[in-house]
PDB file of N, CA and C in Angstrom:
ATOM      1  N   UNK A   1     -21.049 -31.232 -11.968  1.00  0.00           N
ATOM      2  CA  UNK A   1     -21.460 -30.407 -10.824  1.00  0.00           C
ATOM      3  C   UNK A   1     -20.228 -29.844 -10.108  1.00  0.00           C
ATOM      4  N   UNK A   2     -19.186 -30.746 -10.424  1.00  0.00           N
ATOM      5  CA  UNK A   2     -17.870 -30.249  -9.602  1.00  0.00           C
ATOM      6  C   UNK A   2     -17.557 -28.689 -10.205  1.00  0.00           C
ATOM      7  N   UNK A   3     -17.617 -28.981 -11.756  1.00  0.00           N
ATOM      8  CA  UNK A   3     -17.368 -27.587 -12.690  1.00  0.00           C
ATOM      9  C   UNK A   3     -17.860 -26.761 -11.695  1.00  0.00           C
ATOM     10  N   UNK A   4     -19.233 -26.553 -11.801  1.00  0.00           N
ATOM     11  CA  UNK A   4     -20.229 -25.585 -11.269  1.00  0.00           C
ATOM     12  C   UNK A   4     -19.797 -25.070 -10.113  1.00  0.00           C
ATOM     13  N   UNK A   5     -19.251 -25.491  -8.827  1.00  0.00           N
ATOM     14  CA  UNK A   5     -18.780 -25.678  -7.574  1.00  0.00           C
ATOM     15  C   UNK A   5     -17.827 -24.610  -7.126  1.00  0.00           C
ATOM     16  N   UNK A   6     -16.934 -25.146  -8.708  1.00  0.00           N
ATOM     17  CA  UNK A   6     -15.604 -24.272  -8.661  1.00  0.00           C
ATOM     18  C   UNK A   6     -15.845 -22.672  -9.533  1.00  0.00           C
ATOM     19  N   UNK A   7     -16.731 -22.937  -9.961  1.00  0.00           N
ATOM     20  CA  UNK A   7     -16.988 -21.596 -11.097  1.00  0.00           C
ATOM     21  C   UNK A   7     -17.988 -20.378  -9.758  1.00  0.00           C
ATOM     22  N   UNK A   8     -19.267 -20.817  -9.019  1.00  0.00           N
ATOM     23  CA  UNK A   8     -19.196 -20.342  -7.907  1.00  0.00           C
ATOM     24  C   UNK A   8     -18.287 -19.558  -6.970  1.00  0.00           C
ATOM     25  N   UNK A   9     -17.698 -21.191  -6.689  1.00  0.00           N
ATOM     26  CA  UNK A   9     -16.704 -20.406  -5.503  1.00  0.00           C
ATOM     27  C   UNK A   9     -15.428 -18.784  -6.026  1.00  0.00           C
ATOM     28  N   UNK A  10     -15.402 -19.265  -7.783  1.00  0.00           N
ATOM     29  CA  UNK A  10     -14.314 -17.970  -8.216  1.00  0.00           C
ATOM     30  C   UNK A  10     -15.561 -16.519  -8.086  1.00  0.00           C
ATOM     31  N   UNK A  11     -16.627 -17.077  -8.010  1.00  0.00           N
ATOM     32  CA  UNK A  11     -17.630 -15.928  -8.333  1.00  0.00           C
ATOM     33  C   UNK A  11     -17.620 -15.353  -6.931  1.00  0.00           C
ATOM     34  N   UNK A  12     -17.701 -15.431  -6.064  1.00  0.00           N
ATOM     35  CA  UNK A  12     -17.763 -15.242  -4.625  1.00  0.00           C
ATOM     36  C   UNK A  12     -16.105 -14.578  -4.452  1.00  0.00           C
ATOM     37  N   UNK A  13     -15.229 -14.974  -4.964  1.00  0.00           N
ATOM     38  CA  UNK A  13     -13.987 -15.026  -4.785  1.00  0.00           C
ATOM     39  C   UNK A  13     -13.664 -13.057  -5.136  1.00  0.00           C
ATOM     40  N   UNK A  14     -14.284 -13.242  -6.618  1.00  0.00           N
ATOM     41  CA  UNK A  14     -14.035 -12.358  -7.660  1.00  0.00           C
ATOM     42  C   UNK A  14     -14.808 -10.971  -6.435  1.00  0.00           C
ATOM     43  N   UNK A  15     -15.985 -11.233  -5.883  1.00  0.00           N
ATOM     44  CA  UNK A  15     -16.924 -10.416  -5.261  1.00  0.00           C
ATOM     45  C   UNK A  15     -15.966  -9.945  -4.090  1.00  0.00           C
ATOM     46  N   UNK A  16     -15.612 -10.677  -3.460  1.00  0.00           N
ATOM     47  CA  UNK A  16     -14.798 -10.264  -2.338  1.00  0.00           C
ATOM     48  C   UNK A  16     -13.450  -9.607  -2.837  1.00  0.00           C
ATOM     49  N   UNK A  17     -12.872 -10.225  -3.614  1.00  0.00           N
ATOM     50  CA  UNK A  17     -11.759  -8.971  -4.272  1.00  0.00           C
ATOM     51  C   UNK A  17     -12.123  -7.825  -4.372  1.00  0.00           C
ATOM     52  N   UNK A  18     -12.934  -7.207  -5.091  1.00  0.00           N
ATOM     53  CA  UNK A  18     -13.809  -6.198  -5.367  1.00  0.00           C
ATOM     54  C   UNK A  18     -14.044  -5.610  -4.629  1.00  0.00           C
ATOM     55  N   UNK A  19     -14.233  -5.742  -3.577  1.00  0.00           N
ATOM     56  CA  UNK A  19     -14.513  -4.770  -2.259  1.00  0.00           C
ATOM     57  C   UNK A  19     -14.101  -4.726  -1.506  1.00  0.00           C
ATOM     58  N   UNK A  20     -12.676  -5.404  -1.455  1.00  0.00           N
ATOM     59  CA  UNK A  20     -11.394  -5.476  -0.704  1.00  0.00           C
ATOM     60  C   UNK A  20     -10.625  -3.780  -1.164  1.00  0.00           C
ATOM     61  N   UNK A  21     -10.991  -4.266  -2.933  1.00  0.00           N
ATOM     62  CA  UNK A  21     -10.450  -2.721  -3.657  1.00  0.00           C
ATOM     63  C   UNK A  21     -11.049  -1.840  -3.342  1.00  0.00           C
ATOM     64  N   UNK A  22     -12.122  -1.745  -2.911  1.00  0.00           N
ATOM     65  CA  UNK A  22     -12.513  -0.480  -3.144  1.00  0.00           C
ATOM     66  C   UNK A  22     -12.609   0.078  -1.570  1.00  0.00           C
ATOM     67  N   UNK A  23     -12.555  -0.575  -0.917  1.00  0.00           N
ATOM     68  CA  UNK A  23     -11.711  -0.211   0.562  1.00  0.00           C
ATOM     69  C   UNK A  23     -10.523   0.052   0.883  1.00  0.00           C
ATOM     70  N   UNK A  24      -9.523  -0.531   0.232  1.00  0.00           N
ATOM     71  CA  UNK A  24      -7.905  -0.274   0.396  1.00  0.00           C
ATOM     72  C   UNK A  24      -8.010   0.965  -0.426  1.00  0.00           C
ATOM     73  N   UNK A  25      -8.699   1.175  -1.496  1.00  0.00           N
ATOM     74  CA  UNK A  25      -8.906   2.318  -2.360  1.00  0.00           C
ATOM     75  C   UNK A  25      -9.437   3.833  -1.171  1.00  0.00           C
ATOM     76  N   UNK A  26     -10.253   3.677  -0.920  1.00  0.00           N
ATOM     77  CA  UNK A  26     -10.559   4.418   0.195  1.00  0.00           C
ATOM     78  C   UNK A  26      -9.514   4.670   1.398  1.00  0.00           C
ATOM     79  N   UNK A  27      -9.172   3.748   1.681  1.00  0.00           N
ATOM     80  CA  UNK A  27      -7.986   4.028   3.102  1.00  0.00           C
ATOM     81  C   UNK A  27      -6.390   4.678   2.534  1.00  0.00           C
ATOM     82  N   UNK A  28      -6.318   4.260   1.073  1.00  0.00           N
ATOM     83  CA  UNK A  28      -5.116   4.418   0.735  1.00  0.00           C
ATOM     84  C   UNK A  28      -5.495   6.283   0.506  1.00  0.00           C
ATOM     85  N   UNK A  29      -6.286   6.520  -0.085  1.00  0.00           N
ATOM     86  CA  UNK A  29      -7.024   8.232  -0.465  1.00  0.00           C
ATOM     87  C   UNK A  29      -6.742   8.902   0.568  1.00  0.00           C
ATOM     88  N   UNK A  30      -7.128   8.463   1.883  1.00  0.00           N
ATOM     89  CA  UNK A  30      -7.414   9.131   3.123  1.00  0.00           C
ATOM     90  C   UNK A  30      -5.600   9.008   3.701  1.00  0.00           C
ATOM     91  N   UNK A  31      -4.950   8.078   3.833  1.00  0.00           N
ATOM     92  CA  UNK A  31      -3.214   8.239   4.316  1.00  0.00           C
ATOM     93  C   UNK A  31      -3.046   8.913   3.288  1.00  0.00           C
ATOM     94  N   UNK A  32      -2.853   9.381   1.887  1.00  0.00           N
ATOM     95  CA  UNK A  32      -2.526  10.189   1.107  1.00  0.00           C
ATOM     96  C   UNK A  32      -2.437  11.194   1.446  1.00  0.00           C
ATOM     97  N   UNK A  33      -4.200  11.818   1.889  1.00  0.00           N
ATOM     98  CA  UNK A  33      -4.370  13.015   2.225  1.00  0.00           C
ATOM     99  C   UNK A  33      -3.737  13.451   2.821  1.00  0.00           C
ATOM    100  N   UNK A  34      -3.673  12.694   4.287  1.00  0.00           N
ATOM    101  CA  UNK A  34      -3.166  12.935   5.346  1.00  0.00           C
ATOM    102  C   UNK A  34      -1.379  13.408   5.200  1.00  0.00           C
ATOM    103  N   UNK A  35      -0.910  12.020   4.787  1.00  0.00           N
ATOM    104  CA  UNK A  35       0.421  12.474   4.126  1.00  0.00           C
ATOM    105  C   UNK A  35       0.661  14.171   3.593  1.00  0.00           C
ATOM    106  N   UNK A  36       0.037  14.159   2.614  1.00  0.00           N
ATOM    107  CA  UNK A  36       0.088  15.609   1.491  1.00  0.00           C
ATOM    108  C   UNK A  36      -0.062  16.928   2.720  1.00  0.00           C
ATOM    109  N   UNK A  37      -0.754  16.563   4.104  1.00  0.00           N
ATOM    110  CA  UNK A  37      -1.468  17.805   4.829  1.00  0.00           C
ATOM    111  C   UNK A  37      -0.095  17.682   6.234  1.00  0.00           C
ATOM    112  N   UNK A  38       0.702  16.568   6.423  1.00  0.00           N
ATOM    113  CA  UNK A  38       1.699  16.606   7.161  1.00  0.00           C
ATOM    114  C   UNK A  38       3.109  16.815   6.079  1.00  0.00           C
ATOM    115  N   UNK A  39       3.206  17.168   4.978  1.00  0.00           N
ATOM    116  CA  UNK A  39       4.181  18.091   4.072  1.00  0.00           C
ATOM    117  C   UNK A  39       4.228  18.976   4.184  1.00  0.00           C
ATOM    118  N   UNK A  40       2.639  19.545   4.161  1.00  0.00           N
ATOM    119  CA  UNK A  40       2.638  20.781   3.759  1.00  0.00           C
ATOM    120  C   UNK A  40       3.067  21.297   4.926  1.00  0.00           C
ATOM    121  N   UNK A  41       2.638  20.837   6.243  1.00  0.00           N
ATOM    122  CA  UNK A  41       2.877  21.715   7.727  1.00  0.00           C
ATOM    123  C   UNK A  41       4.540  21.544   7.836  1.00  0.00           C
ATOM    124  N   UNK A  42       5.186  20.297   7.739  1.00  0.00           N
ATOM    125  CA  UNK A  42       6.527  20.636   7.553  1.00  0.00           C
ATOM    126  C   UNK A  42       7.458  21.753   6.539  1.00  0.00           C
ATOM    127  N   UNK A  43       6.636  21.916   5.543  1.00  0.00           N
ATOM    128  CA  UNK A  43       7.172  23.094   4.886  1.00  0.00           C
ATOM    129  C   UNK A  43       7.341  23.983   5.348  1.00  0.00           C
ATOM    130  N   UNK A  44       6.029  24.667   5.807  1.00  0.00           N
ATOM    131  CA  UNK A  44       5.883  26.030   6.708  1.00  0.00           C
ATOM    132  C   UNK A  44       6.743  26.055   7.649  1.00  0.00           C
ATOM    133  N   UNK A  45       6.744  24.693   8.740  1.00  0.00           N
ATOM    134  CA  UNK A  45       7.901  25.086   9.443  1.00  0.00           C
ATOM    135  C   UNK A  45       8.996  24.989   9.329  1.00  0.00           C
ATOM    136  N   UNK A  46       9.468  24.246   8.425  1.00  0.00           N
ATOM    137  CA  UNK A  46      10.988  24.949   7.874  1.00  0.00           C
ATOM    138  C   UNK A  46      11.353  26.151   7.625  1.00  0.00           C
ATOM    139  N   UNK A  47       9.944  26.642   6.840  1.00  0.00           N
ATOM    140  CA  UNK A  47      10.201  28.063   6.292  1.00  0.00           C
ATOM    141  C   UNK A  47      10.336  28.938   7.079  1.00  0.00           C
ATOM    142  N   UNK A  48       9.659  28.844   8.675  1.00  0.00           N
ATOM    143  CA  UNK A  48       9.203  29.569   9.374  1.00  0.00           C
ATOM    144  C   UNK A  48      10.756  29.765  10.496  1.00  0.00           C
ATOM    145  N   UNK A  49      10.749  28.070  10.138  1.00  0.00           N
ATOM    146  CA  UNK A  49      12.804  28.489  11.273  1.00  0.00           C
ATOM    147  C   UNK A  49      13.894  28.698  10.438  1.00  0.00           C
ATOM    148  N   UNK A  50      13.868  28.911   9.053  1.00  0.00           N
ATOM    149  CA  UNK A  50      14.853  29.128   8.307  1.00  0.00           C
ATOM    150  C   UNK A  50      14.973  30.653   8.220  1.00  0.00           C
ATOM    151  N   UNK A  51      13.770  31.070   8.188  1.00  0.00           N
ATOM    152  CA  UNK A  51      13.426  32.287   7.630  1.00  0.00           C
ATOM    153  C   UNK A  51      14.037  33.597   9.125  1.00  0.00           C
TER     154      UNK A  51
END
């Protein structure tokens, strides 16, 4: 029964990993974005005081 106990608790374990990922997965997408959309505005304004 101890087996069983511990094979559970990795099952629960395994579940919560899983949707740890796919949330950090989500938050990491969204700072990306964000990142990629504060480049791009620094570009322009470089371009814009260089120019």
């Amino acid at each position: 029964s101890q087996v069983n106990r511990m094979d559970n608790s990795d099952e629960d374990y395994d579940g919560d990993i899983v949707g740890s990922r796919e949330g950090s997965r989500e938050s990491s997408t969204l700072s990306l974005r964000t990142t990629l959309q504060t480049l791009e505005l620094n570009v322009k304004v470089n371009r814009f005081i260089s120019s």
